[in-house]
N, C-alpha and C. Protein backbone atom coordinates (compact mmCIF):
# COMPACT_ATOMS: atom_id res chain seq x y z
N UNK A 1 -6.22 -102.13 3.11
CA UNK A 1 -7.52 -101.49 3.26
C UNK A 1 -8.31 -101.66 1.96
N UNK A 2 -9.51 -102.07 1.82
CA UNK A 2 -10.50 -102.07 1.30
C UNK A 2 -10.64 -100.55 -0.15
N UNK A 3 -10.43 -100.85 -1.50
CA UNK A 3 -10.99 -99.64 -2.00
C UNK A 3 -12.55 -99.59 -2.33
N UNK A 4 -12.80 -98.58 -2.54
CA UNK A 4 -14.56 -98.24 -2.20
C UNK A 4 -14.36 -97.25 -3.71
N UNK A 5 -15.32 -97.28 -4.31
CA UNK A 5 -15.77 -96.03 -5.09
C UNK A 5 -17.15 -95.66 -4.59
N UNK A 6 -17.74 -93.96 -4.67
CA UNK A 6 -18.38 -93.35 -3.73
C UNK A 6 -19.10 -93.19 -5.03
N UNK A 7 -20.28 -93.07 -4.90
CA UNK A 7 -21.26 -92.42 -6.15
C UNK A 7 -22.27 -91.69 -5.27
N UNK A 8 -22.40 -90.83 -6.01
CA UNK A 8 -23.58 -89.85 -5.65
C UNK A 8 -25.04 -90.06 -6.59
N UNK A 9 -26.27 -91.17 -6.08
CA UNK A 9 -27.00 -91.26 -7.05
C UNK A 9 -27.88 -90.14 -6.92
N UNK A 10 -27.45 -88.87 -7.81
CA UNK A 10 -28.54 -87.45 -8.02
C UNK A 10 -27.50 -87.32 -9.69
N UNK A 11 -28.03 -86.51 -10.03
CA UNK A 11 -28.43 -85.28 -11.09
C UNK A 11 -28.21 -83.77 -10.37
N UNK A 12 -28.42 -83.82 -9.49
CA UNK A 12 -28.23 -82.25 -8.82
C UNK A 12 -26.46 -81.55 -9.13
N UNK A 13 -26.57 -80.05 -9.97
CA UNK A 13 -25.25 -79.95 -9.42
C UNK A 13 -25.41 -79.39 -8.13
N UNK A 14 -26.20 -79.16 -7.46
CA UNK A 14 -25.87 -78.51 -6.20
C UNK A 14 -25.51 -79.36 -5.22
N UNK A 15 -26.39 -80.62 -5.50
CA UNK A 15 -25.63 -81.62 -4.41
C UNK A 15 -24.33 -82.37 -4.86
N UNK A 16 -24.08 -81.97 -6.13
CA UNK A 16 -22.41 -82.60 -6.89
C UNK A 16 -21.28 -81.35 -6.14
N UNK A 17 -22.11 -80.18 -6.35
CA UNK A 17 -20.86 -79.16 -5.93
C UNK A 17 -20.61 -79.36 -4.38
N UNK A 18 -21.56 -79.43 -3.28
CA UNK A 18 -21.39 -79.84 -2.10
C UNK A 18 -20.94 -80.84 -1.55
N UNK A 19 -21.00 -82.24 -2.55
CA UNK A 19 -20.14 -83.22 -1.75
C UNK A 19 -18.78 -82.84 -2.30
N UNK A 20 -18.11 -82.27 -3.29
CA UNK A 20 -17.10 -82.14 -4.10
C UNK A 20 -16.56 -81.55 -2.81
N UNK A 21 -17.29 -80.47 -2.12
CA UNK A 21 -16.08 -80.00 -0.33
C UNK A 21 -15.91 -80.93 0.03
N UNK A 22 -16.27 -81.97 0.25
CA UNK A 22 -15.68 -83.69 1.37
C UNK A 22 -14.06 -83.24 0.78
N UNK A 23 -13.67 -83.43 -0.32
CA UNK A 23 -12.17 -83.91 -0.75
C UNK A 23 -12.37 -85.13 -0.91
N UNK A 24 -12.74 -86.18 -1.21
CA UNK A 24 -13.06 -87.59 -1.84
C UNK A 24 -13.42 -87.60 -3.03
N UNK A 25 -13.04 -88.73 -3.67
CA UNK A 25 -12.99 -88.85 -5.31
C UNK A 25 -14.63 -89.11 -5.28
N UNK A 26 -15.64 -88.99 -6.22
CA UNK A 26 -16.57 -89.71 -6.46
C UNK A 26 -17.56 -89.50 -8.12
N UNK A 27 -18.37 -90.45 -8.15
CA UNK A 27 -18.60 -89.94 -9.54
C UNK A 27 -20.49 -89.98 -9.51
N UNK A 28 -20.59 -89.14 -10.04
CA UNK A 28 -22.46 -89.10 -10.05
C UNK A 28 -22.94 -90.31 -11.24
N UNK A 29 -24.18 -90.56 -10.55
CA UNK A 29 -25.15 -91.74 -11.34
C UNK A 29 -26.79 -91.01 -11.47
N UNK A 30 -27.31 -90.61 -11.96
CA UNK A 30 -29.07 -90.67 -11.59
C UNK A 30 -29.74 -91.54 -11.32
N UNK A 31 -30.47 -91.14 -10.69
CA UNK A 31 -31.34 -92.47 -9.91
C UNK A 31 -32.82 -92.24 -11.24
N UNK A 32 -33.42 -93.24 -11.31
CA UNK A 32 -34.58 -93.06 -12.00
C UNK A 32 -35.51 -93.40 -11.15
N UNK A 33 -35.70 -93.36 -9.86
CA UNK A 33 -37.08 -92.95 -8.73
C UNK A 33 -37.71 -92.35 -9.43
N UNK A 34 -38.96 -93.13 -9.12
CA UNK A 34 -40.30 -91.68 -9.05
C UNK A 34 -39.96 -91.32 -7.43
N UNK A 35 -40.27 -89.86 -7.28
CA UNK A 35 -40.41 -89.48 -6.94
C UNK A 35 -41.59 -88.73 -5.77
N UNK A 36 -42.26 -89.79 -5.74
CA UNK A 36 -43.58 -89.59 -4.92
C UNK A 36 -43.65 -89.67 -3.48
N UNK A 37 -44.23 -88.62 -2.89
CA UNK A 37 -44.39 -88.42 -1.53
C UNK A 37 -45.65 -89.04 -1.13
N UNK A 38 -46.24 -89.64 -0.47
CA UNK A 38 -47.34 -90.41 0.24
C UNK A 38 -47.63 -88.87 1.50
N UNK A 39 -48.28 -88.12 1.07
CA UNK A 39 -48.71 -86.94 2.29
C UNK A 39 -49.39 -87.85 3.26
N UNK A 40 -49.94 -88.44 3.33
CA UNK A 40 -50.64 -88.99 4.53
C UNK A 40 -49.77 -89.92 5.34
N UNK A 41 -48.57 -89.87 4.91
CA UNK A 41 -47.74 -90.57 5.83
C UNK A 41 -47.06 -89.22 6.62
N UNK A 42 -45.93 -89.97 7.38
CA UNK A 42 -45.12 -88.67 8.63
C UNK A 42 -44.05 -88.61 7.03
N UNK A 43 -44.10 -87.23 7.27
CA UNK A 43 -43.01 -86.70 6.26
C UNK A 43 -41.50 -87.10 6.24
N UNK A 44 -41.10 -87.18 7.53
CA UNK A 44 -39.75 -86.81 7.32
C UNK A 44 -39.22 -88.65 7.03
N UNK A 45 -40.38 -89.43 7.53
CA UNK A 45 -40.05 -90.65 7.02
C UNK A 45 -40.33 -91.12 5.17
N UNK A 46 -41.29 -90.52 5.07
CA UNK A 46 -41.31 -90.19 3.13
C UNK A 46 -40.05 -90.03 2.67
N UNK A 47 -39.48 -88.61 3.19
CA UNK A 47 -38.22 -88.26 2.52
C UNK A 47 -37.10 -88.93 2.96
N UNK A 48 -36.99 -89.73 3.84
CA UNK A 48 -35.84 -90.80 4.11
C UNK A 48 -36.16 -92.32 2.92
N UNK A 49 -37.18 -92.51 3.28
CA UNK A 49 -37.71 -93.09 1.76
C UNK A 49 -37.39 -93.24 0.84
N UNK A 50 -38.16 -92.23 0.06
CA UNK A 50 -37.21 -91.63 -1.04
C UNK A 50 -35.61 -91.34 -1.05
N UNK A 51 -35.08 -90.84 0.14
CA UNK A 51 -33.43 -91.00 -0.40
C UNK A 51 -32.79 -92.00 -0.22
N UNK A 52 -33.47 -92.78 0.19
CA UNK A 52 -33.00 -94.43 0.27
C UNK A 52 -33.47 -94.94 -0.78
N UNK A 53 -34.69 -95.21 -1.49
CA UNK A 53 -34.71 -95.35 -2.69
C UNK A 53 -34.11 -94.58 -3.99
N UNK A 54 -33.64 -93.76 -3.93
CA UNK A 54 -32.23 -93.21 -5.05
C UNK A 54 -31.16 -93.69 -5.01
N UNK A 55 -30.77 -93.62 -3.70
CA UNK A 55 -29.60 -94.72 -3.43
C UNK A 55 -29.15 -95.97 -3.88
N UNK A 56 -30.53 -96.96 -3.33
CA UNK A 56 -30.99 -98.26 -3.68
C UNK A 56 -30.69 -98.50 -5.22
N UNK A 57 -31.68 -97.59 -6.02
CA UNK A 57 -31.84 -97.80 -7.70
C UNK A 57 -30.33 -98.13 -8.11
N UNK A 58 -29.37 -97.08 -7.37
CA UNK A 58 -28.30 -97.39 -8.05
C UNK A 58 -27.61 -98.14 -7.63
N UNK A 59 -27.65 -98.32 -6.33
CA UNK A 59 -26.65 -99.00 -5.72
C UNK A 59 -26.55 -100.44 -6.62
N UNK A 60 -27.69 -100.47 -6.88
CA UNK A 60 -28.04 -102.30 -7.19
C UNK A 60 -27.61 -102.90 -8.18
N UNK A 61 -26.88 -101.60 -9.47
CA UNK A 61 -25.89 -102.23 -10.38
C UNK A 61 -24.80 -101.63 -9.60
N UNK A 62 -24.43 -101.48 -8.54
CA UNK A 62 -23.05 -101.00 -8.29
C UNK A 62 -22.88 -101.22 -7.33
N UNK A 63 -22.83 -103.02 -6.51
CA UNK A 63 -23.06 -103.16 -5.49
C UNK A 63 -21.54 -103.32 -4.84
N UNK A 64 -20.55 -103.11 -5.49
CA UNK A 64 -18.78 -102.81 -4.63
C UNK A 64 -19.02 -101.09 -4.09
N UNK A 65 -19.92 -100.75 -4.59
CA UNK A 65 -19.61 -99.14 -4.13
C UNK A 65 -20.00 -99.15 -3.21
N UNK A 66 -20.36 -97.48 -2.57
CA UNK A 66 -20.51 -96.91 -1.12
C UNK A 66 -21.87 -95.84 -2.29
N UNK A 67 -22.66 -95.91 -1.75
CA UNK A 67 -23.67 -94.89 -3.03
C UNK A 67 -24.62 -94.09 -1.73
N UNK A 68 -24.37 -92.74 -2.18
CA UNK A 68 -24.82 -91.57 -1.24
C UNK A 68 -26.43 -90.96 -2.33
N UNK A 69 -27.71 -91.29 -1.38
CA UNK A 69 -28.77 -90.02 -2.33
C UNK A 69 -29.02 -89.48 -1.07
N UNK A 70 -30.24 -88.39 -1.54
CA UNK A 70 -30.36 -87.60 -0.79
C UNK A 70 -31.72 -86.76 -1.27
N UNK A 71 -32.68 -86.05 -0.82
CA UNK A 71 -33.93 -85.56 -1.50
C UNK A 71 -34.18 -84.81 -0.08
N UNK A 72 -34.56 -83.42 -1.26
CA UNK A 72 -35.19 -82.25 0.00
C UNK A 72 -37.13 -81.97 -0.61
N UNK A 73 -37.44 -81.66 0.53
CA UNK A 73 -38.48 -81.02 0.07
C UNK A 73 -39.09 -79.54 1.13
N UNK A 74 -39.81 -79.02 0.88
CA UNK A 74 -40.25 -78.15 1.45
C UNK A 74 -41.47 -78.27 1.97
N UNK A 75 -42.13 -77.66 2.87
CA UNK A 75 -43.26 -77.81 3.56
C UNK A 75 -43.82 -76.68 4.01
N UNK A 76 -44.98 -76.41 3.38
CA UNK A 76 -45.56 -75.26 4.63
C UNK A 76 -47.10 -75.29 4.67
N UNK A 77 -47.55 -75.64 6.05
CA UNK A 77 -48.76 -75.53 6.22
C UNK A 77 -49.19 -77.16 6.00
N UNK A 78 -48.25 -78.28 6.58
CA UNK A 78 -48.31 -79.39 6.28
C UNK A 78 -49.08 -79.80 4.91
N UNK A 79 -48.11 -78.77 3.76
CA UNK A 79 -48.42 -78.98 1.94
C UNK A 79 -46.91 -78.94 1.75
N UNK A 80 -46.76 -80.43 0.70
CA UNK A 80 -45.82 -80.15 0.43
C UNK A 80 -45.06 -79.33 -0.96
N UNK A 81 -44.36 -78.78 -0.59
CA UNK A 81 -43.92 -78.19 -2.48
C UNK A 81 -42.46 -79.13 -2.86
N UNK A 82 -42.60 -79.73 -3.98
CA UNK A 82 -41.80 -79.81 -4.63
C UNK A 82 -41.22 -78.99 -5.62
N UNK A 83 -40.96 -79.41 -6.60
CA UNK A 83 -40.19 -78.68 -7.78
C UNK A 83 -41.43 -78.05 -8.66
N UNK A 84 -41.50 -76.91 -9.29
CA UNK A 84 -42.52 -76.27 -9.47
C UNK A 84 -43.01 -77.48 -11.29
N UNK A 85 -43.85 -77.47 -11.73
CA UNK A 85 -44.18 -78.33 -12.62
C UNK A 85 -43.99 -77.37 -13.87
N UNK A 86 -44.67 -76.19 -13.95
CA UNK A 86 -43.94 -74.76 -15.03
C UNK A 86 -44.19 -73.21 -13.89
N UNK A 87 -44.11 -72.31 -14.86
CA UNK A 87 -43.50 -71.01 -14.28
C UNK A 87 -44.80 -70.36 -13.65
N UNK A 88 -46.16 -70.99 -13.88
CA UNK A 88 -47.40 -70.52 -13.24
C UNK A 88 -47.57 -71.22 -11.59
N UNK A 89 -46.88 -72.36 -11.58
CA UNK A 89 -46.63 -73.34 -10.28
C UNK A 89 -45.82 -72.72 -8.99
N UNK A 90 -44.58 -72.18 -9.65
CA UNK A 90 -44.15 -71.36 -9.09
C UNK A 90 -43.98 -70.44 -8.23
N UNK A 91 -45.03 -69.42 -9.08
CA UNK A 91 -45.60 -68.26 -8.76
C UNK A 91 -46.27 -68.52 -7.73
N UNK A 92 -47.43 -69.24 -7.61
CA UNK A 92 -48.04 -69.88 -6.81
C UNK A 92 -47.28 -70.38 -5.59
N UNK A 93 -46.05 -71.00 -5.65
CA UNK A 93 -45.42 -71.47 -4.45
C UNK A 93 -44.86 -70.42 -3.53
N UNK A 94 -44.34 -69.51 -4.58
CA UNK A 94 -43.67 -68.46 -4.24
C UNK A 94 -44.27 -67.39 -3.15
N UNK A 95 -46.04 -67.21 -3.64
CA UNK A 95 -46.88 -66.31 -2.60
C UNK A 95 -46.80 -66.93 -1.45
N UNK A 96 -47.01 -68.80 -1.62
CA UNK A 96 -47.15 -69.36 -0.33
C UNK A 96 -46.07 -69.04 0.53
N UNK A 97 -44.82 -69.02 0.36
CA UNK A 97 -43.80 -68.31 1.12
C UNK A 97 -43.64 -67.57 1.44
N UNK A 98 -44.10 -66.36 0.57
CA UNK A 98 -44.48 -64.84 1.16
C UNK A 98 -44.68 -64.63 2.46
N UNK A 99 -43.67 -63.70 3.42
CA UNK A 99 -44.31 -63.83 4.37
C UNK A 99 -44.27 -64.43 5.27
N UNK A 100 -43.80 -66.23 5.45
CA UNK A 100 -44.26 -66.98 5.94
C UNK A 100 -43.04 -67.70 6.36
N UNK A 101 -43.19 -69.09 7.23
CA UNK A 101 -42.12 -69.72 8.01
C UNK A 101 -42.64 -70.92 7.19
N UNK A 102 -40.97 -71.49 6.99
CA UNK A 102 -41.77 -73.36 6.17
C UNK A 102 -40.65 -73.90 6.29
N UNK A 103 -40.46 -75.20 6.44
CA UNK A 103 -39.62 -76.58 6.45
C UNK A 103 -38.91 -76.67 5.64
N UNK A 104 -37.92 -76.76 5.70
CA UNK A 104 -36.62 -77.38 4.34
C UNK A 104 -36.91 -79.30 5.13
N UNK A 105 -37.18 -80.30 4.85
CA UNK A 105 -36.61 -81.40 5.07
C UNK A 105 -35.70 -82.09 4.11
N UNK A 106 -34.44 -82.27 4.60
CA UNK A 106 -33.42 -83.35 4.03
C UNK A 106 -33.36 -84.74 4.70
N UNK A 107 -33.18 -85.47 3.33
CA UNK A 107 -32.56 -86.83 3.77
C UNK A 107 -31.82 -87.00 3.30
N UNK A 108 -30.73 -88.32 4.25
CA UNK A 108 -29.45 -88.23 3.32
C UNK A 108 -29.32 -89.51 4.04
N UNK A 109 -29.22 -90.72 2.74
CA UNK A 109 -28.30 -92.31 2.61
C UNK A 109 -27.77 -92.59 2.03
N UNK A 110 -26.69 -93.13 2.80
CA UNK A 110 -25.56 -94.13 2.16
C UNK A 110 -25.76 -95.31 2.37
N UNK A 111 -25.72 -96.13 1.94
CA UNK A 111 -25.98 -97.63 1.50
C UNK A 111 -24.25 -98.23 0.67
N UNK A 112 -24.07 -99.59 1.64
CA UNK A 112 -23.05 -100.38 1.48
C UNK A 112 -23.25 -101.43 1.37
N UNK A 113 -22.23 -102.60 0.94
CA UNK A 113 -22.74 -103.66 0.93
C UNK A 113 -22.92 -104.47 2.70
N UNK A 114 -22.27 -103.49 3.33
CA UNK A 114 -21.88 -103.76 4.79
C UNK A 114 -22.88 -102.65 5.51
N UNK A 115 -23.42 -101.80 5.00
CA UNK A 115 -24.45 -101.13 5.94
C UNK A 115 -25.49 -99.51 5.63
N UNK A 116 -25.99 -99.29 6.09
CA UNK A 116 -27.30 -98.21 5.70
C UNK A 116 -26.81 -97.44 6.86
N UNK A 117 -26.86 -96.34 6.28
CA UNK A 117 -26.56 -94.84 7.22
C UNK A 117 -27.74 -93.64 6.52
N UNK A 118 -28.66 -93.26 7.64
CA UNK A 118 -29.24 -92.77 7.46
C UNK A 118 -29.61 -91.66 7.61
N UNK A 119 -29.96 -90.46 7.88
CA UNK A 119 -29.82 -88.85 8.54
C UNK A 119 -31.01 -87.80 7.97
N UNK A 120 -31.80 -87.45 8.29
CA UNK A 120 -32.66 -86.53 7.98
C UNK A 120 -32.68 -85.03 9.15
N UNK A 121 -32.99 -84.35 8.74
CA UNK A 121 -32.49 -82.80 9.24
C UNK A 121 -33.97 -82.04 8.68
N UNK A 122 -34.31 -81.14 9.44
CA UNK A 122 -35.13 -80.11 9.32
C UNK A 122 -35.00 -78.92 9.80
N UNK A 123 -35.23 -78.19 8.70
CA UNK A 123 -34.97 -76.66 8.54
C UNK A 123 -35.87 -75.74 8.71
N UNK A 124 -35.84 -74.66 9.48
CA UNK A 124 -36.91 -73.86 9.38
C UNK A 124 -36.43 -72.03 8.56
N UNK A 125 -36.91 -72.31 7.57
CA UNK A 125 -36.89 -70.53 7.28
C UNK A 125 -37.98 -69.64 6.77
N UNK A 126 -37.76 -68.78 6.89
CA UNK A 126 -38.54 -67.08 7.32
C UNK A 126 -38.34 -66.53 5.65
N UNK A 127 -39.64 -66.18 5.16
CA UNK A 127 -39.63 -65.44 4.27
C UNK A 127 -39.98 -64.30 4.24
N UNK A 128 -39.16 -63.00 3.41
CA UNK A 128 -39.76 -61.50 4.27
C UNK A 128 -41.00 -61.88 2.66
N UNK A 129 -41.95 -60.27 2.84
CA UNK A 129 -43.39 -60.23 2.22
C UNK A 129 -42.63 -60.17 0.55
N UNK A 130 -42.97 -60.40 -0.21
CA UNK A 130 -42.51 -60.87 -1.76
C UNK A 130 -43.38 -59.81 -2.36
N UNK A 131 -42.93 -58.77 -2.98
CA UNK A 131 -44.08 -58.16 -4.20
C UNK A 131 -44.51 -58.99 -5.25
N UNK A 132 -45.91 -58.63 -6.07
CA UNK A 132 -45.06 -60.05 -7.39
C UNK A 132 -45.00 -59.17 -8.26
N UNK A 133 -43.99 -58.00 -8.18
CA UNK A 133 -42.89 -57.86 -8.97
C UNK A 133 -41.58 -59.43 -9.22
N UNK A 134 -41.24 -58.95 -7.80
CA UNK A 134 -40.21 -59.68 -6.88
C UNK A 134 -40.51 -61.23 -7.65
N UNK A 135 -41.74 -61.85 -7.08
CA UNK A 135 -41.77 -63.12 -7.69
C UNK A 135 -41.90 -63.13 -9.43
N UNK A 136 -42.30 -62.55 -9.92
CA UNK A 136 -42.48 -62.50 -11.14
C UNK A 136 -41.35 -62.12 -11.82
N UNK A 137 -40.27 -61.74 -11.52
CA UNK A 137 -38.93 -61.53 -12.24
C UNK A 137 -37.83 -62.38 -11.53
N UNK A 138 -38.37 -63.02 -10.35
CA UNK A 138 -37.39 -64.58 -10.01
C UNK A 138 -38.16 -65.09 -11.01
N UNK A 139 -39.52 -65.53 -11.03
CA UNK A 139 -39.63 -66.89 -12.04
C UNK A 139 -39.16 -66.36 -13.47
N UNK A 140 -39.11 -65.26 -13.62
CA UNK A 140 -38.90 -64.90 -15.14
C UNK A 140 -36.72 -65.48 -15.07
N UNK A 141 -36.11 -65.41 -14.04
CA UNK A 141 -35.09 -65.51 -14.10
C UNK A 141 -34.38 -67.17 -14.20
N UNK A 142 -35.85 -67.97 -13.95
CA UNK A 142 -35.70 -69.59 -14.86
C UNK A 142 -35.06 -69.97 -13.22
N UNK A 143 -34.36 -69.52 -12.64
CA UNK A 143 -33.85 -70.13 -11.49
C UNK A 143 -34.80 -70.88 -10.40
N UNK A 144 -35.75 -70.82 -10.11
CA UNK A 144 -36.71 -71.41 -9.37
C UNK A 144 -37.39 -72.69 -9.64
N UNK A 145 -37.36 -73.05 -11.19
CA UNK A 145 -37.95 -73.78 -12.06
C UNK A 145 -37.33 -75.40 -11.41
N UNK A 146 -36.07 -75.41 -11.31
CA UNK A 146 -35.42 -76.98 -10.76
C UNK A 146 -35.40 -76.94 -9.27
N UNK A 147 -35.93 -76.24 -8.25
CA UNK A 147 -35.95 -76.85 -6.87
C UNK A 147 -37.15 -76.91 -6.43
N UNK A 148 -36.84 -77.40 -5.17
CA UNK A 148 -37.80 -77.55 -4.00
C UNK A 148 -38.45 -76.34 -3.51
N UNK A 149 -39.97 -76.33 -3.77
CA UNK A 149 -40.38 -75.18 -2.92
C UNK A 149 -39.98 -73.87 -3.75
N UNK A 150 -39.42 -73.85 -5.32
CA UNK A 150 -39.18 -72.72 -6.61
C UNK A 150 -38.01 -71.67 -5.43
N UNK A 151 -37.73 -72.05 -4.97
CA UNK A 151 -36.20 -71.01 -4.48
C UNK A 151 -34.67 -71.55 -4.38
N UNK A 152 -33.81 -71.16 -4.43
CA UNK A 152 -32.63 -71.34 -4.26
C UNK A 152 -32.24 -70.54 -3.28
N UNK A 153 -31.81 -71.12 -2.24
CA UNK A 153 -31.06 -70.12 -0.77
C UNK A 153 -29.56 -69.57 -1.31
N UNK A 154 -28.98 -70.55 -2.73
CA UNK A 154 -27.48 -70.20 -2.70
C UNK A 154 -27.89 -69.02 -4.05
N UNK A 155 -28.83 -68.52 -4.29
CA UNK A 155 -28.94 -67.61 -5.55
C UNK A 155 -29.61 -66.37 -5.31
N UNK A 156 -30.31 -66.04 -5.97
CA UNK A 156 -31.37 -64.84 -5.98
C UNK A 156 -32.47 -65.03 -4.86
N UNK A 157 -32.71 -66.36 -4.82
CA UNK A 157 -33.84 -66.70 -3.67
C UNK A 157 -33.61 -66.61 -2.59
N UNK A 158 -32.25 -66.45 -2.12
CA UNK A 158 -31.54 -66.12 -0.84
C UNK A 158 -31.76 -64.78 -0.18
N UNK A 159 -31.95 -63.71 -1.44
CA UNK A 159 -32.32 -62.24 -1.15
C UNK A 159 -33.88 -62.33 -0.10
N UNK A 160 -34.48 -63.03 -0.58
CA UNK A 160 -35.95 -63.10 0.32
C UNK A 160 -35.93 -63.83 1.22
N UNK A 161 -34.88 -64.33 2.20
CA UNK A 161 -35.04 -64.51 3.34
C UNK A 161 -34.45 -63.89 4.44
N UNK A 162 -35.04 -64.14 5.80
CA UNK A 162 -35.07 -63.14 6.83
C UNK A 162 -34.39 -63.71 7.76
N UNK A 163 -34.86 -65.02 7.79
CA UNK A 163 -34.04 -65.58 9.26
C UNK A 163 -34.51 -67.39 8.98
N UNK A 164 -33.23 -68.04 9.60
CA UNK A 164 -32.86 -69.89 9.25
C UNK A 164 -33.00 -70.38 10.73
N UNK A 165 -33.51 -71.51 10.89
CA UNK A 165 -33.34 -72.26 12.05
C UNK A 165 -33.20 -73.33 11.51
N UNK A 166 -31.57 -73.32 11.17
CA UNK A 166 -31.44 -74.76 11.16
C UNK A 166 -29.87 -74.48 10.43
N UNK A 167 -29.77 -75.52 8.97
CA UNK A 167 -28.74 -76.19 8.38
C UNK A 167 -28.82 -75.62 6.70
N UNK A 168 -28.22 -74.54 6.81
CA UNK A 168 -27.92 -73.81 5.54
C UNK A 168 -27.83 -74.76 4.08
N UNK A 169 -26.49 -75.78 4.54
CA UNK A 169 -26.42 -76.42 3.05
C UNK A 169 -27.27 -77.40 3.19
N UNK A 170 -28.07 -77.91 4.39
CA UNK A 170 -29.78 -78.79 4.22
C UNK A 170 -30.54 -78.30 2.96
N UNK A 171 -30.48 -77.14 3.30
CA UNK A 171 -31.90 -76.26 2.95
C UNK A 171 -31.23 -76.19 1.41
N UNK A 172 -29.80 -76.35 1.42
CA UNK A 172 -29.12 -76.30 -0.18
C UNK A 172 -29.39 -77.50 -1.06
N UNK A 173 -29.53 -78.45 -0.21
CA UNK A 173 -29.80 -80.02 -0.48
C UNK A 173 -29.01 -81.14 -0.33
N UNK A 174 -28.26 -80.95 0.81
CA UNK A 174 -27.55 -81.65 1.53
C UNK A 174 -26.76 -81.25 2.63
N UNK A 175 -27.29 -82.64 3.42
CA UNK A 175 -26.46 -81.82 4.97
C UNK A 175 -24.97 -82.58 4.68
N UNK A 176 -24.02 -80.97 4.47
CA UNK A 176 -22.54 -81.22 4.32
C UNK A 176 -22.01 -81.76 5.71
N UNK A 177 -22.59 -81.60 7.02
CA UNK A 177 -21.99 -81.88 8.12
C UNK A 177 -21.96 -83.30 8.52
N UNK A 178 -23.17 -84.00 8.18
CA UNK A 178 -23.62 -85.27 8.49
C UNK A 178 -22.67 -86.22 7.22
N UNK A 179 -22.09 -85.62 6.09
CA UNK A 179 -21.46 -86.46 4.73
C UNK A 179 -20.76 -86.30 5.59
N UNK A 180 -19.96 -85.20 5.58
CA UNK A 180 -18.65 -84.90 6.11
C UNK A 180 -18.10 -86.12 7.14
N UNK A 181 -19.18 -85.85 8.04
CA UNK A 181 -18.44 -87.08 9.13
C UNK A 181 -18.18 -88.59 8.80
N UNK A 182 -19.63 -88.34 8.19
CA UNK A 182 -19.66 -90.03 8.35
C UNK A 182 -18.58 -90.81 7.11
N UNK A 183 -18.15 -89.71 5.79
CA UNK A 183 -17.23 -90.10 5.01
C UNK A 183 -15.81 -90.22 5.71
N UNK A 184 -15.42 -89.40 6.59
CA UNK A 184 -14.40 -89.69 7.90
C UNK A 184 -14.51 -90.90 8.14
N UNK A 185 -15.50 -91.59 8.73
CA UNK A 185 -15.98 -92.76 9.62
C UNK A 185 -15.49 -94.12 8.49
N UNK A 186 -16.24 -93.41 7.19
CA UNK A 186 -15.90 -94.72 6.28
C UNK A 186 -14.25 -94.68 5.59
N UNK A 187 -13.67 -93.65 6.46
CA UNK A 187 -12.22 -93.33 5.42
C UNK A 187 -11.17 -94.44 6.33
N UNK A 188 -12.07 -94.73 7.91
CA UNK A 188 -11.13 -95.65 8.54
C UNK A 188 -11.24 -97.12 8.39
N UNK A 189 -12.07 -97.10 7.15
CA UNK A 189 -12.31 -98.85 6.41
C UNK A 189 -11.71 -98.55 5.09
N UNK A 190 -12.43 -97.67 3.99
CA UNK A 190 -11.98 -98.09 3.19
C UNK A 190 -10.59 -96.78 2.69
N UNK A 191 -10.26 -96.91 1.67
CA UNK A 191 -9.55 -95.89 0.89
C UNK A 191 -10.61 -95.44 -0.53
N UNK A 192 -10.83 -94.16 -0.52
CA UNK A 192 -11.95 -94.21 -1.50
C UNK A 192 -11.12 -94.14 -3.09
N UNK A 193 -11.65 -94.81 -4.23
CA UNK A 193 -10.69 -94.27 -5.51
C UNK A 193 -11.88 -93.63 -6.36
């Protein structure tokens, strides 16, 4: 059987700690993507895009591997939020949630020298009404500052929601169900080291 080494091209530990549940060896790379969304395109094809281009960047000095990216973003009110730019951005994202129902979109590719696997997922969650106490002592707590949309579902930002339609570790920044399998799928080709 074929050995494979698996790379994860992110920087995220959240998406390092979530593939680390697979049980497969693998080692992280950063991708140096920009990062740019084209709004006037269909979204969820942007963010397949983009996690195919993270992938890509790396794959391309590491073309014996199996290389997994992946990129979330948030949406509400067909606007997208990314990662807040400083702690006034935030704040700002944070009201927009107030309250309100918005999109987690994930993408998630693997790229081989034998093939492209692709998967995007959309999330819907419910934010209850935010004082800006509330927001103003999350952003003061620095945690909001590195994601999508200034919340974390696995932290403090988890307290302000009400109700999920959808894929919990999506909305975390990666769908564990869709790795999960398809690293199964590739475990009956290669042996990963």
């Amino acid at each position: 059987m074929n050995k494979k080494q698996l790379i994860l091209a992110s920087k995220s530990p959240r998406r390092k700690e979530l593939l680390s549940l697979c049980n497969i060896p693998f080692k992280t790379i950063a991708s140096n993507t920009n990062e740019y969304i084209d709004e006037s395109k269909p979204l969820k094809e942007e963010i397949v895009r983009l996690a195919y281009e993270k992938a890509y960047s790396v794959y391309v000095e590491n073309k014996d591997c199996i290389v997994l990216g992946s990129d979330t973003i948030v949406v509400i009110n067909n606007k997208v939020l990314g990662k807040p730019k400083d702690e006034e951005d935030a704040v700002k994202m944070l009201r927009l949630l107030s309250n309100n129902v918005h999109e987690v979109i994930t993408a998630t590719v693997f790229i081989s020298s034998e093939e492209i696997i692709k998967n995007c997922n959309v999330s819907k969650v419910s934010f209850n009404k935010l004082s800006e106490k509330d927001i103003n002592e999350y952003v003061k707590s620095k945690e909001p500052l590195d994601k999508a949309g200034s919340y974390g579902i696995q932290g403090i930002g988890g307290c302000f929601i009400n109700n999920i339609d959808g894929d919990y570790y999506s909305i975390m920044g990666l769908t564990l169900n869709f790795v999960y399998s398809t690293l199964n799928s590739l475990k009956e080709k290669y042996d990963f080291i």
